[in-house]
Protein backbone atom coordinates (compact mmCIF):
# COMPACT_ATOMS: atom_id res chain seq x y z
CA UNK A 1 -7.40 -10.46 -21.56
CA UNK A 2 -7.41 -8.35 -18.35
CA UNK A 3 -10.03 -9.56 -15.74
CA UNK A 4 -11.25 -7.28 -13.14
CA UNK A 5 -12.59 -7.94 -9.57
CA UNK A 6 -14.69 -6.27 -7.85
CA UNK A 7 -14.90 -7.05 -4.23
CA UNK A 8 -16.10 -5.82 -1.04
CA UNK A 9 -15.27 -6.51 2.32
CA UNK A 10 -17.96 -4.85 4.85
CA UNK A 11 -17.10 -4.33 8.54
CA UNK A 12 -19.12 -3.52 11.27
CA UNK A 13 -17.94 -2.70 15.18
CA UNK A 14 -20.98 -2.20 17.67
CA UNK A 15 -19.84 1.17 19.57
CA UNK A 16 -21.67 0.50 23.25
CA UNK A 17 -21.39 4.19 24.40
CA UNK A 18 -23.23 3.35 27.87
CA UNK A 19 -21.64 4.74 30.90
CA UNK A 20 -19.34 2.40 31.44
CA UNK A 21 -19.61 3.47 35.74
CA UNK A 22 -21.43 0.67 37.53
CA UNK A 23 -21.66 0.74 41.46
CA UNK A 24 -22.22 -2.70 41.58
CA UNK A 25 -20.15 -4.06 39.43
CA UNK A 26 -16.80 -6.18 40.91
CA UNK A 27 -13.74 -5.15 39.40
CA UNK A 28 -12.36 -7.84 36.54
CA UNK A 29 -8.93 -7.53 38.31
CA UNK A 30 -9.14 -7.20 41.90
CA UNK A 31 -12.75 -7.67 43.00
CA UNK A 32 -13.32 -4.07 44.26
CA UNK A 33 -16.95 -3.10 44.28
CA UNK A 34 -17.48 0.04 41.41
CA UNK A 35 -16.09 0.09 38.20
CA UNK A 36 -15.31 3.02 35.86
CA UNK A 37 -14.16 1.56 32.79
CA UNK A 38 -15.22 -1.02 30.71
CA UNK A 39 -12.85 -3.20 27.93
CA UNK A 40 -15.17 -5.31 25.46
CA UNK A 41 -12.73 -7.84 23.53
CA UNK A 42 -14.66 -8.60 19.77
CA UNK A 43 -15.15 -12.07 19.80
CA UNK A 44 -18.00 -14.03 19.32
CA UNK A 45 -19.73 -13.66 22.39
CA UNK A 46 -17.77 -10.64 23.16
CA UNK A 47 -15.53 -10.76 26.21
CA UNK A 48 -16.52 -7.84 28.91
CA UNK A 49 -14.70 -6.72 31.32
CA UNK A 50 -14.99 -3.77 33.84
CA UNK A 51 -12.12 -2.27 36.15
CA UNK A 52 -12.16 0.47 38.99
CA UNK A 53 -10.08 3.37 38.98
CA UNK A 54 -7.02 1.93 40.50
CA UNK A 55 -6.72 -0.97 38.19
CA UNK A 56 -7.69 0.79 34.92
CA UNK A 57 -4.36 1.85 34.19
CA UNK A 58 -2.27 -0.93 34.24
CA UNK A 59 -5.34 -3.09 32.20
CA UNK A 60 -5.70 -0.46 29.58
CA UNK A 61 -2.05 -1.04 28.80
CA UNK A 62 -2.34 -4.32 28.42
CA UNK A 63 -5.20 -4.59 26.02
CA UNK A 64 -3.49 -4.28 22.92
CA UNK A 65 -3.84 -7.22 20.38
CA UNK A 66 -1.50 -9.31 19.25
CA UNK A 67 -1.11 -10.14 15.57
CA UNK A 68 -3.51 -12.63 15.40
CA UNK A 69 -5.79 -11.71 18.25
CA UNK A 70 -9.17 -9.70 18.15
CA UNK A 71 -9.18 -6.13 18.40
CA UNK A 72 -10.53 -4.96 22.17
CA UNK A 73 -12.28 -1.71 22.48
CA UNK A 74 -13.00 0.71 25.65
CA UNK A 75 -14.96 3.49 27.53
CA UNK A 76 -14.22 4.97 31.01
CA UNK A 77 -14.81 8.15 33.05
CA UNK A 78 -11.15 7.79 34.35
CA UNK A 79 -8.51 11.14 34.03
CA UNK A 80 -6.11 8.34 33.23
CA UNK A 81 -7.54 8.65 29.99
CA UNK A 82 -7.74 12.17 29.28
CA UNK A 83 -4.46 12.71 30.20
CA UNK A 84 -3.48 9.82 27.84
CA UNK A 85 -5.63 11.43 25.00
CA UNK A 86 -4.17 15.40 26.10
CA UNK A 87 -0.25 13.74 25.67
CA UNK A 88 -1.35 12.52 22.08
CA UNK A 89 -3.01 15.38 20.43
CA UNK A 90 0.07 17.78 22.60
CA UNK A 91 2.13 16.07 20.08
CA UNK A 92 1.69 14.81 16.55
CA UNK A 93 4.03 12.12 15.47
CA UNK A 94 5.19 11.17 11.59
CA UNK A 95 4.83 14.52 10.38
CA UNK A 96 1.33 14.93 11.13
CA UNK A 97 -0.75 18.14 11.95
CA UNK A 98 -1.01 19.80 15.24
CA UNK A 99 -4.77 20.56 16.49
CA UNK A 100 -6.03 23.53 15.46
CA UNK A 101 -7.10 26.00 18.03
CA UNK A 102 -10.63 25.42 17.17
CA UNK A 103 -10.57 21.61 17.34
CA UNK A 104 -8.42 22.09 20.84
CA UNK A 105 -11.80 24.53 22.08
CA UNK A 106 -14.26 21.81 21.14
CA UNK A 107 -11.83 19.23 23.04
CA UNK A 108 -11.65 21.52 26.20
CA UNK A 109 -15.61 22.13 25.82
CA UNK A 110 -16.65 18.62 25.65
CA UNK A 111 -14.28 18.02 28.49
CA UNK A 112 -15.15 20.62 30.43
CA UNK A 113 -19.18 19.12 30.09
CA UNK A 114 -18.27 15.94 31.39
CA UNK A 115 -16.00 16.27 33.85
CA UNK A 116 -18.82 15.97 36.07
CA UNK A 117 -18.83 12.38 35.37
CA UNK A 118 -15.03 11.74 35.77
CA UNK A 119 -13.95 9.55 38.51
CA UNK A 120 -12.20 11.78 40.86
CA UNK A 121 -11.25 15.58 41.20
CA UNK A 122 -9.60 16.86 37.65
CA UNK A 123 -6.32 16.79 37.69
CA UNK A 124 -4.18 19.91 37.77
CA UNK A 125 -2.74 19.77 34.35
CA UNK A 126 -6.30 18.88 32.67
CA UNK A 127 -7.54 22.07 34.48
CA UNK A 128 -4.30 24.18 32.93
CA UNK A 129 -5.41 22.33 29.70
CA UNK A 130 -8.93 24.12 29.97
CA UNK A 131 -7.21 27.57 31.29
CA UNK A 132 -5.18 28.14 28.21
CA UNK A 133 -8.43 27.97 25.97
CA UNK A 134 -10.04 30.37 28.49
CA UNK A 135 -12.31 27.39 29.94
CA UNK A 136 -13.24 27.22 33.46
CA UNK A 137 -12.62 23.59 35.43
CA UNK A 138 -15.42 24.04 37.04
């Protein structure tokens, strides 16, 4: 006699997608007044943490979970990250599919729409990102 379970395992991650720039916020790292990223660690209470521009990098790198550790999520108006995402989708790894030209456009669009709320000038290599899909930087 076969015997069948059915189970189901629900999960549910809270997305805060709040502008994570705060004037008055101190810097988790070095105590520098204005932050532009925020790192929420999903524990119960959640763990927040906020960086400026100059320490963003080096935390964001160091975020990732260990085996047994809870999963940390992130939001910033930093080029850091931009760049980061443009160096991913420039090149697919295990086989996978390159962007198509149409998904690359929307990219370029919605980065092109909120580059006004980067921290910082756009970098020259995001603007020749928006240039070869025949986007203005500015």
């Amino acid at each position: 006699m076969e015997r069948s379970l059915n189970r189901s395992i629900a999960v549910s991650v809270t997305v805060d997608d709040s502008d994570p720039r705060d004037p008055m916020a101190n810097c988790d790292r070095c105590g520098a007044r204005g932050t532009v990223a925020r790192a929420v660690r999903h524990t119960d209470p959640p763990l927040v943490l906020r960086y400026c521009s100059h320490c963003w990098p080096d935390a964001r790198d160091q975020l990732e979970p260990g085996p047994d550790e809870a999963a940390w999520s992130s939001n910033s108006r930093c080029w850091f990250d931009v760049r980061r995402f443009l160096a991913l989708i420039a090149a697919p790894t295990n086989g996978g599919r390159p962007a198509t030209p149409e998904v690359l456009a929307a990219i370029a669009a919605e980065i092109r729409a909120t580059a006004h709320e980067m921290d910082g000038p756009m970098p020259p290599d995001v603007e020749d990102f928006l240039s070869a899909l025949g986007l203005p930087a500015a």
